[in-house]
C-alpha atoms as a PDB file:
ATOM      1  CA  UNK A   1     211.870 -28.638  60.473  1.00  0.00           C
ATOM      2  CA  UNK A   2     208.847 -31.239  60.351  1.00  0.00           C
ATOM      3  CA  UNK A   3     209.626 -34.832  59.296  1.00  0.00           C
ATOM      4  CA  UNK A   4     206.025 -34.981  58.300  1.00  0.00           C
ATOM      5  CA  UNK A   5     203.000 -32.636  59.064  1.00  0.00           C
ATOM      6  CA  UNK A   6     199.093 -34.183  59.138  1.00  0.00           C
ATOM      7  CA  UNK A   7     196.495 -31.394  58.483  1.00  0.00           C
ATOM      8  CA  UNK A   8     193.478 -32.511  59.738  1.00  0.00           C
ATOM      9  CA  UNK A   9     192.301 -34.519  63.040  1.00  0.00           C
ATOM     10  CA  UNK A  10     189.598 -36.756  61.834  1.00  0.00           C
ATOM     11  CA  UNK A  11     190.009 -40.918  60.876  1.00  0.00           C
ATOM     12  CA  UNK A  12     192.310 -40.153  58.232  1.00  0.00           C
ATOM     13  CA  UNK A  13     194.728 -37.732  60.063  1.00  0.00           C
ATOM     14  CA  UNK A  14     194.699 -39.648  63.263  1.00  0.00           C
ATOM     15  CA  UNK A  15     195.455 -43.227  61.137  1.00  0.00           C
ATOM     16  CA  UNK A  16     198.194 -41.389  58.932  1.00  0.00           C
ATOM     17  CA  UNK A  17     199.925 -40.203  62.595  1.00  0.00           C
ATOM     18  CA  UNK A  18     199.473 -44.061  63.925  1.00  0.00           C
ATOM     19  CA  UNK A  19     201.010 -45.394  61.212  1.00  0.00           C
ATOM     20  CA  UNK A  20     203.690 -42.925  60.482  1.00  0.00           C
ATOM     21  CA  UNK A  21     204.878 -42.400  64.003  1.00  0.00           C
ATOM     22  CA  UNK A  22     205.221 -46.117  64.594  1.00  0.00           C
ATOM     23  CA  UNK A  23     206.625 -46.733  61.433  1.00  0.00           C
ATOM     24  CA  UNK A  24     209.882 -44.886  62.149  1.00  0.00           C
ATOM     25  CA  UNK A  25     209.274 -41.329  61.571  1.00  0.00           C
ATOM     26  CA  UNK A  26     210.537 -39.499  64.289  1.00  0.00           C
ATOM     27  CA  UNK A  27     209.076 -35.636  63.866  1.00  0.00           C
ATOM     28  CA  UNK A  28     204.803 -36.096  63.209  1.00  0.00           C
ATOM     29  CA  UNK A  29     202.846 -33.221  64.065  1.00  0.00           C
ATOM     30  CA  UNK A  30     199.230 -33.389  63.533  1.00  0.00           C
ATOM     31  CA  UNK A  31     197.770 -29.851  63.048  1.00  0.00           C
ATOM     32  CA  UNK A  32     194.222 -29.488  63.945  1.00  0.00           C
ATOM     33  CA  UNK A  33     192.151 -26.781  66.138  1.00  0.00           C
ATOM     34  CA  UNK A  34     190.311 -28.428  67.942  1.00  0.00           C
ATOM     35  CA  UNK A  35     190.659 -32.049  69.445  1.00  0.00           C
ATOM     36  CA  UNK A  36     190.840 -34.947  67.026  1.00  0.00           C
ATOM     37  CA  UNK A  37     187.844 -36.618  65.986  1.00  0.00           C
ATOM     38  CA  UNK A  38     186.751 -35.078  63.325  1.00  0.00           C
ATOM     39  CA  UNK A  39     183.003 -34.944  62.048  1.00  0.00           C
ATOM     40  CA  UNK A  40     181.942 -38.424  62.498  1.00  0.00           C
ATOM     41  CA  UNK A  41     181.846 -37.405  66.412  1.00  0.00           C
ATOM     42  CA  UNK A  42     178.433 -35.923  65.572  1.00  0.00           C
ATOM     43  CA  UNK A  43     177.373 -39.019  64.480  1.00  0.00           C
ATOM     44  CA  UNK A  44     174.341 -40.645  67.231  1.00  0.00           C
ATOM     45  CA  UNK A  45     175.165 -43.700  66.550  1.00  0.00           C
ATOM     46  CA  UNK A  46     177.862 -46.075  64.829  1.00  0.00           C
ATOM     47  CA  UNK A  47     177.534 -49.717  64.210  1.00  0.00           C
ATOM     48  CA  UNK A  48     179.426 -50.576  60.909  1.00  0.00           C
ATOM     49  CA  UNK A  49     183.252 -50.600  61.939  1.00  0.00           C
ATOM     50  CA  UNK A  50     184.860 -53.762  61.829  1.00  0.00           C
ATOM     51  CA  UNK A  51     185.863 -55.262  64.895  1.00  0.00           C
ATOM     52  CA  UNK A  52     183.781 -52.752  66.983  1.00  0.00           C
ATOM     53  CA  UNK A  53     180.978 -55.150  67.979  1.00  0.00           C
ATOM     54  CA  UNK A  54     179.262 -52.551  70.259  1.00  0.00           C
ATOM     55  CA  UNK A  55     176.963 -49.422  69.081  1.00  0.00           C
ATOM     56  CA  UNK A  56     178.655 -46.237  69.940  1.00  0.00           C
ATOM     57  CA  UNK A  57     177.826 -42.467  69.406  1.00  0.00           C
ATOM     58  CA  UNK A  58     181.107 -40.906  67.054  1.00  0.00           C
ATOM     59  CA  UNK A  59     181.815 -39.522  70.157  1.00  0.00           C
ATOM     60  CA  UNK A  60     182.709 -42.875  72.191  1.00  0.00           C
ATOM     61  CA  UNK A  61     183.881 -44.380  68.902  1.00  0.00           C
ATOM     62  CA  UNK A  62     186.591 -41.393  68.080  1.00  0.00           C
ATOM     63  CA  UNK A  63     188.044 -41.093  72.181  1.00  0.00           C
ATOM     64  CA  UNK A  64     190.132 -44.373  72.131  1.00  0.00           C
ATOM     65  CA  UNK A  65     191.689 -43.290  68.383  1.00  0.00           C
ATOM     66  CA  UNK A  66     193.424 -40.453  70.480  1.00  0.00           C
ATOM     67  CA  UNK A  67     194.997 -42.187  72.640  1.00  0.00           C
ATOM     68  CA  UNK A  68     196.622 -45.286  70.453  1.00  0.00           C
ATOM     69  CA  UNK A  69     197.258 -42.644  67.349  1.00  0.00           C
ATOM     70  CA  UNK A  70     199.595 -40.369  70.377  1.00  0.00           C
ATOM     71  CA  UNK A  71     201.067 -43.153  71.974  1.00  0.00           C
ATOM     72  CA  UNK A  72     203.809 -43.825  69.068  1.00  0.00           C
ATOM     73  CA  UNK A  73     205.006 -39.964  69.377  1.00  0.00           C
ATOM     74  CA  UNK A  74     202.271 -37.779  67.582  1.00  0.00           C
ATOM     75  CA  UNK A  75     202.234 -34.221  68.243  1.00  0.00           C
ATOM     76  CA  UNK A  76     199.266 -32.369  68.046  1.00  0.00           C
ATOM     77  CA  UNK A  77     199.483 -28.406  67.445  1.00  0.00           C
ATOM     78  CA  UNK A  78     196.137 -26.844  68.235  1.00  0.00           C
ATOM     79  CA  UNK A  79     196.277 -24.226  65.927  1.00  0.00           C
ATOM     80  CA  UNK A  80     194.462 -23.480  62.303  1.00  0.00           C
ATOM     81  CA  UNK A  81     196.387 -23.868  59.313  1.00  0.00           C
ATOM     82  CA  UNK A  82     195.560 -21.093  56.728  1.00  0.00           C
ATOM     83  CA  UNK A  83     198.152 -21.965  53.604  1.00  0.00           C
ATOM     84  CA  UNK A  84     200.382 -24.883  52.848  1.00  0.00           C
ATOM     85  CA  UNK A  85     202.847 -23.783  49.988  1.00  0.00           C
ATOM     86  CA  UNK A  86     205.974 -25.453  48.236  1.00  0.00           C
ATOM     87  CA  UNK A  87     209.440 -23.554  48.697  1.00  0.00           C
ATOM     88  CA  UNK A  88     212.151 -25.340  46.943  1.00  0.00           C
ATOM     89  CA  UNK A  89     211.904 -28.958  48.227  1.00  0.00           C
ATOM     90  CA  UNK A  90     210.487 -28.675  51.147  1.00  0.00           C
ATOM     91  CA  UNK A  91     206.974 -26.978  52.366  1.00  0.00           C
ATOM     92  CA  UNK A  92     205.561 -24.069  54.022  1.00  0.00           C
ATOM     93  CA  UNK A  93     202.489 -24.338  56.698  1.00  0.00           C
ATOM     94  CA  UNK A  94     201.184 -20.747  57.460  1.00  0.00           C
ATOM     95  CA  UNK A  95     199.087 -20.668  60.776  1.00  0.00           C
ATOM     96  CA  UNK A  96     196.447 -18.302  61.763  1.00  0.00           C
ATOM     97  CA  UNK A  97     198.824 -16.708  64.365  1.00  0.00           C
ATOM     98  CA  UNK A  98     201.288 -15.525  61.649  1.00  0.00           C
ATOM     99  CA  UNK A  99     203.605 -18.687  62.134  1.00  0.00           C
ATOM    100  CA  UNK A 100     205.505 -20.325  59.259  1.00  0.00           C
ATOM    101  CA  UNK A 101     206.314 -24.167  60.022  1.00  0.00           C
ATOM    102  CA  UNK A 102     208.579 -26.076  57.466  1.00  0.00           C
ATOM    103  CA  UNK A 103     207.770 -29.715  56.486  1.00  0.00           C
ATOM    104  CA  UNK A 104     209.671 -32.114  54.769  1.00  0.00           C
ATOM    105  CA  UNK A 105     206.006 -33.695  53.819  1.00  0.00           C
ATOM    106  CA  UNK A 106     202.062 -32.793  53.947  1.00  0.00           C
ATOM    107  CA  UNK A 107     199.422 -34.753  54.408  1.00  0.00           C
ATOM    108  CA  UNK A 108     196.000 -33.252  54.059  1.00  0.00           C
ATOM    109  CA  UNK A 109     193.114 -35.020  55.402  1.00  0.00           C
ATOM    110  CA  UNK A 110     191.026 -31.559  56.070  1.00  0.00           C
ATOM    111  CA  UNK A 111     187.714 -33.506  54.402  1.00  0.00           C
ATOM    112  CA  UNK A 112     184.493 -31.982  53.860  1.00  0.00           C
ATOM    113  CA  UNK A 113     180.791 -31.361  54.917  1.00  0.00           C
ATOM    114  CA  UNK A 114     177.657 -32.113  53.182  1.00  0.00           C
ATOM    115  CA  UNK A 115     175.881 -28.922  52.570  1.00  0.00           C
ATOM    116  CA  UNK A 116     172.554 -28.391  54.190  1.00  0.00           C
ATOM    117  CA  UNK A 117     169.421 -26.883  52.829  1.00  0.00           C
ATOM    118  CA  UNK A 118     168.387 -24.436  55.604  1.00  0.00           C
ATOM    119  CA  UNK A 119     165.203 -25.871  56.115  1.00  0.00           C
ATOM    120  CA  UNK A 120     163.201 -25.633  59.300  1.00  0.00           C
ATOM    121  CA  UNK A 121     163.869 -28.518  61.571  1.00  0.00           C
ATOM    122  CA  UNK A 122     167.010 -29.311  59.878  1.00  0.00           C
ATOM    123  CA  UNK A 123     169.145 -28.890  62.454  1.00  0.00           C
ATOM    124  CA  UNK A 124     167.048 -29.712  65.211  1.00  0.00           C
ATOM    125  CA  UNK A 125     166.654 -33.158  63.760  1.00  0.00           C
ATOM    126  CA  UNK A 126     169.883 -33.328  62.160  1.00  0.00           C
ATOM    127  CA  UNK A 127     171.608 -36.901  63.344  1.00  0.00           C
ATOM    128  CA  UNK A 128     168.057 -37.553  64.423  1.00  0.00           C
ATOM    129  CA  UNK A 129     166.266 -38.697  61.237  1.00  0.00           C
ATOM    130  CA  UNK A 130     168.056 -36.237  58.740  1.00  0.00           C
ATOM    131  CA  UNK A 131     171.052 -37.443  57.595  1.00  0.00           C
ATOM    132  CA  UNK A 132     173.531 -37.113  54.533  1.00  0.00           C
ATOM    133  CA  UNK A 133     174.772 -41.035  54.449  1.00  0.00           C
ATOM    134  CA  UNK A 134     172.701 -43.832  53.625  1.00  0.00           C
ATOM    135  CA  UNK A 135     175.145 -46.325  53.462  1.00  0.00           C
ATOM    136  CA  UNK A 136     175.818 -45.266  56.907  1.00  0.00           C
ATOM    137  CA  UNK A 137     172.096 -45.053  58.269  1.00  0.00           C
ATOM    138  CA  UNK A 138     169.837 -46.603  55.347  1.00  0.00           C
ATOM    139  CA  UNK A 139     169.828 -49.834  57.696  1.00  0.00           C
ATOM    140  CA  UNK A 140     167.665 -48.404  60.926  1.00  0.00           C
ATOM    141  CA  UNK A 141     164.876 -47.799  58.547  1.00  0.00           C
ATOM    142  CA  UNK A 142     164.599 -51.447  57.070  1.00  0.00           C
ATOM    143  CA  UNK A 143     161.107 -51.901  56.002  1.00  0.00           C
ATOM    144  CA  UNK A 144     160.253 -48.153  56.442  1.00  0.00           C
ATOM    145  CA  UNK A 145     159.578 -45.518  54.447  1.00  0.00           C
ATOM    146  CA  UNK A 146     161.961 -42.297  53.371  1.00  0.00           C
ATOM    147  CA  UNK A 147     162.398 -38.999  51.707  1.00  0.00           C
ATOM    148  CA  UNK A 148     165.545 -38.219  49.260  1.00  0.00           C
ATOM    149  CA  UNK A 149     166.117 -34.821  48.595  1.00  0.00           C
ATOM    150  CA  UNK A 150     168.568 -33.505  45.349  1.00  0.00           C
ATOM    151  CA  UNK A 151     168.344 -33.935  42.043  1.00  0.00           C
ATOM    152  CA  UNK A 152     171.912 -35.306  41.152  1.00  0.00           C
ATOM    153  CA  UNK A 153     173.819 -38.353  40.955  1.00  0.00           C
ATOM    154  CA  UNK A 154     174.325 -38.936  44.564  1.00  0.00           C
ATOM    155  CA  UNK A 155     170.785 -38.422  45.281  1.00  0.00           C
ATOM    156  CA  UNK A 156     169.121 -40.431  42.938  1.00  0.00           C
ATOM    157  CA  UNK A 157     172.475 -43.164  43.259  1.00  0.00           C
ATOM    158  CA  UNK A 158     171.636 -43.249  47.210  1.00  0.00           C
ATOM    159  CA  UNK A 159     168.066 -43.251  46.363  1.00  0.00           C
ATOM    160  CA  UNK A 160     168.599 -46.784  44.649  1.00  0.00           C
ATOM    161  CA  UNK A 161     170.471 -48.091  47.581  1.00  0.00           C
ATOM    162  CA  UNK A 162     168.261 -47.117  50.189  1.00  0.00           C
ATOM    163  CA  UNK A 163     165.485 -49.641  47.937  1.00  0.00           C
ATOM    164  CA  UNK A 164     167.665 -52.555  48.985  1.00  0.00           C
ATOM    165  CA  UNK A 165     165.912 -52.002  52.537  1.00  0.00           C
ATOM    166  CA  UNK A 166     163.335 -49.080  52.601  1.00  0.00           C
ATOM    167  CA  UNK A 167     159.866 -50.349  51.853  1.00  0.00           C
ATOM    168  CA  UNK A 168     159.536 -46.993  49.806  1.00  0.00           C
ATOM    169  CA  UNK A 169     161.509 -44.107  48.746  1.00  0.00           C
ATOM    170  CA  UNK A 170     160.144 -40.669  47.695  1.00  0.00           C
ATOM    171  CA  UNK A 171     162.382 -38.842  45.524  1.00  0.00           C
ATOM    172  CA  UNK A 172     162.081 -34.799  46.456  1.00  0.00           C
ATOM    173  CA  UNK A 173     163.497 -32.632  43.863  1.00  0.00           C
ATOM    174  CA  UNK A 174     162.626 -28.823  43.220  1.00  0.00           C
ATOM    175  CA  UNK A 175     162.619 -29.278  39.051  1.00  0.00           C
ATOM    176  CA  UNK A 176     161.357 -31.872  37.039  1.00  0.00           C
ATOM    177  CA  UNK A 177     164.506 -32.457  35.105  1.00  0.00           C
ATOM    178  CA  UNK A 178     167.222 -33.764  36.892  1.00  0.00           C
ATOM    179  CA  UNK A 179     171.447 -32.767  36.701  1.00  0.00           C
ATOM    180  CA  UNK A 180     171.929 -36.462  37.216  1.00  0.00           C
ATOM    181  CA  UNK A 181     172.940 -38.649  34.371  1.00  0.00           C
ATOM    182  CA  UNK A 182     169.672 -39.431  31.965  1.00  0.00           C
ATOM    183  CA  UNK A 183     171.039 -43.637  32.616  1.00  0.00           C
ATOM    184  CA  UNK A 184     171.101 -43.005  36.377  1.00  0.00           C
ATOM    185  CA  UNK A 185     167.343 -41.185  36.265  1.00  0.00           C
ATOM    186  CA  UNK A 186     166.298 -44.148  34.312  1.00  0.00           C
ATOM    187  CA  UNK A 187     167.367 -46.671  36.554  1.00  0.00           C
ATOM    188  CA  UNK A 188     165.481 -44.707  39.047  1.00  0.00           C
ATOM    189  CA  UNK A 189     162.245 -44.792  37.236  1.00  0.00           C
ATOM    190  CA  UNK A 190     162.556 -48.015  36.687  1.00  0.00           C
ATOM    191  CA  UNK A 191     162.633 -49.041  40.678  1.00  0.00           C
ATOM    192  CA  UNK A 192     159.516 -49.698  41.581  1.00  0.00           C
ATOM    193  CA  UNK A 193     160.004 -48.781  45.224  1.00  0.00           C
ATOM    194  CA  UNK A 194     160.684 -44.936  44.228  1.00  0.00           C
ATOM    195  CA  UNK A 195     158.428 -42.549  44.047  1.00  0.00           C
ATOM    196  CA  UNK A 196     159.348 -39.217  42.270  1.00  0.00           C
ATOM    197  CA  UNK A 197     157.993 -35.985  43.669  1.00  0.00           C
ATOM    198  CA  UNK A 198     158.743 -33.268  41.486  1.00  0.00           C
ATOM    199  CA  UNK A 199     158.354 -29.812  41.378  1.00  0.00           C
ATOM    200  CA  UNK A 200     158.733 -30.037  45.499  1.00  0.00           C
ATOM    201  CA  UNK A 201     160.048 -28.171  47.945  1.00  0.00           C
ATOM    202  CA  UNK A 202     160.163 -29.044  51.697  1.00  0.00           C
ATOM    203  CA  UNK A 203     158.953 -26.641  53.711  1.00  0.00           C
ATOM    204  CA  UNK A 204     159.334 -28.187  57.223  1.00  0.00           C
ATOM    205  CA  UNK A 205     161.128 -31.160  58.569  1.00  0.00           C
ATOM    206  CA  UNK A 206     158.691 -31.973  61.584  1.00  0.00           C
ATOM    207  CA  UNK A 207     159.338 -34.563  64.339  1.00  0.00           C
ATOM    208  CA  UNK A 208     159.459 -34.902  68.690  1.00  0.00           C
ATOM    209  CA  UNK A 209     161.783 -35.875  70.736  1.00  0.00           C
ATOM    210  CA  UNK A 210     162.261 -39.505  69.298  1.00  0.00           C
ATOM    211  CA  UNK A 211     162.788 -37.732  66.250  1.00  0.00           C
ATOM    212  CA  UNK A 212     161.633 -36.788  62.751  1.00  0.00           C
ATOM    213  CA  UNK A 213     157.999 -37.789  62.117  1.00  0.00           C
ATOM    214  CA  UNK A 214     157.424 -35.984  58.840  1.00  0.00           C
ATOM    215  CA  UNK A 215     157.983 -33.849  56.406  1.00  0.00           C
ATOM    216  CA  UNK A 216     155.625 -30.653  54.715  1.00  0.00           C
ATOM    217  CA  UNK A 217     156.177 -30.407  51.245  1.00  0.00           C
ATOM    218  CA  UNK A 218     155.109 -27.576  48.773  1.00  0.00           C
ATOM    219  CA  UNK A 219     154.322 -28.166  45.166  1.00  0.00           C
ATOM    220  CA  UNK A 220     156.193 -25.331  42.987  1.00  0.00           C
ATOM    221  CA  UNK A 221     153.818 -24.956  40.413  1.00  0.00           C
ATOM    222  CA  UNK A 222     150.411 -25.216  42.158  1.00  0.00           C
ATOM    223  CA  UNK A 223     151.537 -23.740  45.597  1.00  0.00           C
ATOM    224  CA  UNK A 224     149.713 -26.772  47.512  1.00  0.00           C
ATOM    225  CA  UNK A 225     151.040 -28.145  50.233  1.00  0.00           C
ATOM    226  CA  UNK A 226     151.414 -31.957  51.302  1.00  0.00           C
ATOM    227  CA  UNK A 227     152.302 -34.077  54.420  1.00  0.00           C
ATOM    228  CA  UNK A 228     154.799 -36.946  54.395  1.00  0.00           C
ATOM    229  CA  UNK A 229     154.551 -39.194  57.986  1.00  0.00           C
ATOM    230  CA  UNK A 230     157.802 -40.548  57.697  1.00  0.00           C
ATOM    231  CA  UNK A 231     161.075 -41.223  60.311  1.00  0.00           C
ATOM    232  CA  UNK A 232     163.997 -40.062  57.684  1.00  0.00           C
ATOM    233  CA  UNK A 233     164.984 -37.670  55.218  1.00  0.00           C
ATOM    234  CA  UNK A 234     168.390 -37.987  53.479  1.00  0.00           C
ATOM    235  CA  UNK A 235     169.730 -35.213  51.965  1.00  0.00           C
ATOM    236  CA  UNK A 236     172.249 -34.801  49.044  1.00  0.00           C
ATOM    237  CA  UNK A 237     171.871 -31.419  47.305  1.00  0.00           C
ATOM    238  CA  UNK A 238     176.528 -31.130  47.435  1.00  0.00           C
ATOM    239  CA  UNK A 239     179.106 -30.951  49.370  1.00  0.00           C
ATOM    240  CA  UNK A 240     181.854 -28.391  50.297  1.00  0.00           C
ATOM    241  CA  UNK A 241     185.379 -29.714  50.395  1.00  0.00           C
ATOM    242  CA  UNK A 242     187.577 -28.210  52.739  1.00  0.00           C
ATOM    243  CA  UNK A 243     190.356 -27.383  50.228  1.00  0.00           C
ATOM    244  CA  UNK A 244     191.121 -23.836  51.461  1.00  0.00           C
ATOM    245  CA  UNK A 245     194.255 -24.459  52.384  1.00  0.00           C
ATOM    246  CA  UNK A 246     195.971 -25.697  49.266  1.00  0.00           C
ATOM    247  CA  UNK A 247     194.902 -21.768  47.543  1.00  0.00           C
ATOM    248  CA  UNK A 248     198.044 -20.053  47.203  1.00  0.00           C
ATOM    249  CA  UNK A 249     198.180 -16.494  47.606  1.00  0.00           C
ATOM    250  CA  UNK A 250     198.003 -15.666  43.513  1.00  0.00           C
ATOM    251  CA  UNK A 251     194.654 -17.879  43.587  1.00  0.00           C
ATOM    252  CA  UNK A 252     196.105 -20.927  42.018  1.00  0.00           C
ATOM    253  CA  UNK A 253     195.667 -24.341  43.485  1.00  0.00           C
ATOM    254  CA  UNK A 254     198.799 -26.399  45.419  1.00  0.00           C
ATOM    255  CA  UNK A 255     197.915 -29.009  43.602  1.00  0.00           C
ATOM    256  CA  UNK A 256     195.971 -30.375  41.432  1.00  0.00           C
ATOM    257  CA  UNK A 257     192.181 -30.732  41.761  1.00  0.00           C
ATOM    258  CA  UNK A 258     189.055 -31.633  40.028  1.00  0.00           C
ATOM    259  CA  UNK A 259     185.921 -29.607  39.210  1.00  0.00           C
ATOM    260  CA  UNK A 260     184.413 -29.525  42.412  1.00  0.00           C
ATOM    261  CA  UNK A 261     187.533 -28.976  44.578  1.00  0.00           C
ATOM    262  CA  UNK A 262     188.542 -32.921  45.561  1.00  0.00           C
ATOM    263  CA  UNK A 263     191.842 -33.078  45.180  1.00  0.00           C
ATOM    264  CA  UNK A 264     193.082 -35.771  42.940  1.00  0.00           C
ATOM    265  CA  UNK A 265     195.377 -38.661  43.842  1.00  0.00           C
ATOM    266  CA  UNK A 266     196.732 -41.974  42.639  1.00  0.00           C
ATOM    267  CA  UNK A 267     195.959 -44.949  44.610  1.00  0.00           C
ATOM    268  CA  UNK A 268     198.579 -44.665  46.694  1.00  0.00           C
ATOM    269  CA  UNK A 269     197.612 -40.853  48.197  1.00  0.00           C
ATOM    270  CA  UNK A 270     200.186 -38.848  46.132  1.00  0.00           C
ATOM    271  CA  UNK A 271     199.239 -35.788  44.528  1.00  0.00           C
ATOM    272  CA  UNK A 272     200.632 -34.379  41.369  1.00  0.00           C
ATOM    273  CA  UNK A 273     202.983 -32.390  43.834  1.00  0.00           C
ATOM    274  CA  UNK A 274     206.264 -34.684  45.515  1.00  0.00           C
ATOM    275  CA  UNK A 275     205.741 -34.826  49.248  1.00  0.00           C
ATOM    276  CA  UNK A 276     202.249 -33.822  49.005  1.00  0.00           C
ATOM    277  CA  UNK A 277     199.375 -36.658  50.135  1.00  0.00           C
ATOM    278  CA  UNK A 278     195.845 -36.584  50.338  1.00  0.00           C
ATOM    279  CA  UNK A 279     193.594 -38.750  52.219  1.00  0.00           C
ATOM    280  CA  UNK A 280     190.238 -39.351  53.409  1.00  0.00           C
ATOM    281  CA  UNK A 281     186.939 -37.069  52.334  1.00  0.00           C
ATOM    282  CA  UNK A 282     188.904 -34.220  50.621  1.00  0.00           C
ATOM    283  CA  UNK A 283     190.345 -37.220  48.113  1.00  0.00           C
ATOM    284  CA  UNK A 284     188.568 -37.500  44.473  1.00  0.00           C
ATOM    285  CA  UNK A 285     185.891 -40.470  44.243  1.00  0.00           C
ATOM    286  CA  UNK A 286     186.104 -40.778  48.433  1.00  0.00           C
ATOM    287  CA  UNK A 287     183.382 -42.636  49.424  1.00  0.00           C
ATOM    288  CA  UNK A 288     183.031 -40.695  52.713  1.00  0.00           C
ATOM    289  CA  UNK A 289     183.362 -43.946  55.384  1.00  0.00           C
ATOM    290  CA  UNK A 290     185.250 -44.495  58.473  1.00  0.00           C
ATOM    291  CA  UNK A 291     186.772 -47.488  57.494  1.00  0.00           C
ATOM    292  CA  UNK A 292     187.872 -45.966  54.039  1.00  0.00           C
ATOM    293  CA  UNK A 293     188.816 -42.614  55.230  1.00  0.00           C
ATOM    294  CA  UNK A 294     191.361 -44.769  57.796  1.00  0.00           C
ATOM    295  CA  UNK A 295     192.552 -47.110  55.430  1.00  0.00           C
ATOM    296  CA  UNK A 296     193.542 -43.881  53.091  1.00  0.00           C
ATOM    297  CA  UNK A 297     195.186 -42.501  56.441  1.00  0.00           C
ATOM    298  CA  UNK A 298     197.370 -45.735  56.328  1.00  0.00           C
ATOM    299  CA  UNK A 299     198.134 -45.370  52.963  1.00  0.00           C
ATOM    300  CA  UNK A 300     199.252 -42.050  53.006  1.00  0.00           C
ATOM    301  CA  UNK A 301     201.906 -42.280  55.831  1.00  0.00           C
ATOM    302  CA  UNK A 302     203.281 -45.696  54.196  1.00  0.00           C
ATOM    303  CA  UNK A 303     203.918 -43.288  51.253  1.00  0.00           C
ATOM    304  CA  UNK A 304     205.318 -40.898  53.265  1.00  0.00           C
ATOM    305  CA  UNK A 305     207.405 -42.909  55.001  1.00  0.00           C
ATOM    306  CA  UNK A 306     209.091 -44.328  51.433  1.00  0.00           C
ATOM    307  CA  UNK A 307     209.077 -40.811  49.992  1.00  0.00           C
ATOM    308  CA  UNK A 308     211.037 -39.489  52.913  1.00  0.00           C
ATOM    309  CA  UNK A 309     213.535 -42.434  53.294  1.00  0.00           C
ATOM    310  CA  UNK A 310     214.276 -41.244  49.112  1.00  0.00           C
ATOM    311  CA  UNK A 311     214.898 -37.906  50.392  1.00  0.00           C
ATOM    312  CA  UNK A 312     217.955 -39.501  52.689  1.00  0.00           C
ATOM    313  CA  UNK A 313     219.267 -41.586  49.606  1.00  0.00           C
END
């Protein structure tokens, strides 16, 4: 039986497996497919970790984490986890080659993925220009202009932030009324640095091989068409949590969750459910950064560690 089983390779697994291997716990296995890293490796570039004075793509950054996170006694098992369950006191991790592993206690740090829109040049200039984060790239276009696209909290939220540096903002939303909260669309119309452009729809993302250069946009109601010359689009129109895992076979959740799948925690990681911790992106109110998703990592496995030492008293 597993002392303690990490699902999920990415900042918060990997720092949960650091700190739980070296603080005593003897049997850490960190389930994940592929190799560690997790999405941040598709990052271009990353300049915002403390203590890491050079720019590095998510790549460079992740390759070192590897290393120090195994070095303490953490197991990796490259294989896909389809099902964690509860039996009795203990837990039940189901693999996708029809093996049942038994942990003493889980910490998910599966995370999530911004969804994307689909629209031409999206994914050619994805990384390059488009991105999801502007507290992680709203910085390289100081004094620029950029697009927002999404009409809900997070887009007009990050919209306001992206003021604090952005000589202008266009807001890009496919309806004039917004799902955001009527305070938060205030505040928005209040900047003057925003511009709102509604009923748009982008049609193209354009750009070379420095990147994006502009965007085509189509008014809904008149069908005529408009170009932006810009270097950035950020888009926020959701995100998909990857909670599979915690749906048990009659449908019902592990634990429990909020309305749009995050599962929720105290501050200390611990879900509603003994033994079971959550960390990083796939956490309620996560605010989707390196730094954080670590420092949730650490968190968890210090709560593992006292949870499992009460299991020996």
């Amino acid at each position: 039986m597993i002392d303690l089983a990490i699902i999920g390779g990415g900042p918060a697994g990997l720092s949960a497996g650091l700190y739980a291997t070296r603080g005593g716990i003897k049997n850490v296995v960190l389930f994940e497919k592929g190799m560690p890293g997790g999405q941040i490796t598709g990052s271009s570039e990353i300049e915002n970790y403390p203590g890491v004075k050079e720019i590095l793509s998510g790549l460079d950054f992740m390759q070192p984490w590897q290393e120090q996170c195994f070095r303490f006694g953490l197991k990796h098992e490259m294989v896909e986890v389809q099902r964690v369950s509860k039996k009795g006191d203990f837990f039940e991790i189901y693999q996708n080659d029809g093996k049942v592993v038994e942990a003493k206690a889980v910490i998910i740090t599966t995370g999530g993925r911004p969804k994307k829109t689909g629209i031409k040049g999206e994914a050619e200039f994805w990384g390059k220009g488009v991105s999801t984060c502007a507290t992680c790239d709203g910085f390289f276009y100081k004094n620029k202009e950029v697009a927002v696209l999404g009409g809900g909290d997070t887009a007009l939220e990050e919209a306001i932030y992206l003021t604090k540096m952005c000589k202008k903002v266009y807001l890009i939303h496919r309806r004039d009324a917004f799902r955001a909260a009527p305070v938060t669309v205030e505040h928005a119309k209040q900047n003057e640095k925003i511009e709102f452009l509604t009923p748009y729809a982008i049609e193209e993302i354009k750009g070379d091989n420095m990147g994006v250069t502009g965007l085509l946009l189509k008014n809904l109601q008149t069908n005529q068409t408009k170009q932006l010359d810009l270097p950035g689009i950020f888009i926020f129109v959701g995100y998909d949590v990857n909670n599979q895992i915690l749906k048990q076979e009659d449908g019902s959740m592990l634990c429990d969750v909020d309305e749009y799948g995050n599962v929720i925690v105290d501050l200390s990681m611990r879900t509603n459910i003994a033994g079971l911790f959550a960390a990083g992106d796939i956490r309620i109110q996560a605010p989707k950064q390196v730094v954080c998703a670590a420092g949730d990592g650490a968190n968890a496995a210090l709560q593992a560690i006292a949870y499992l030492d009460s299991l020996h008293k």
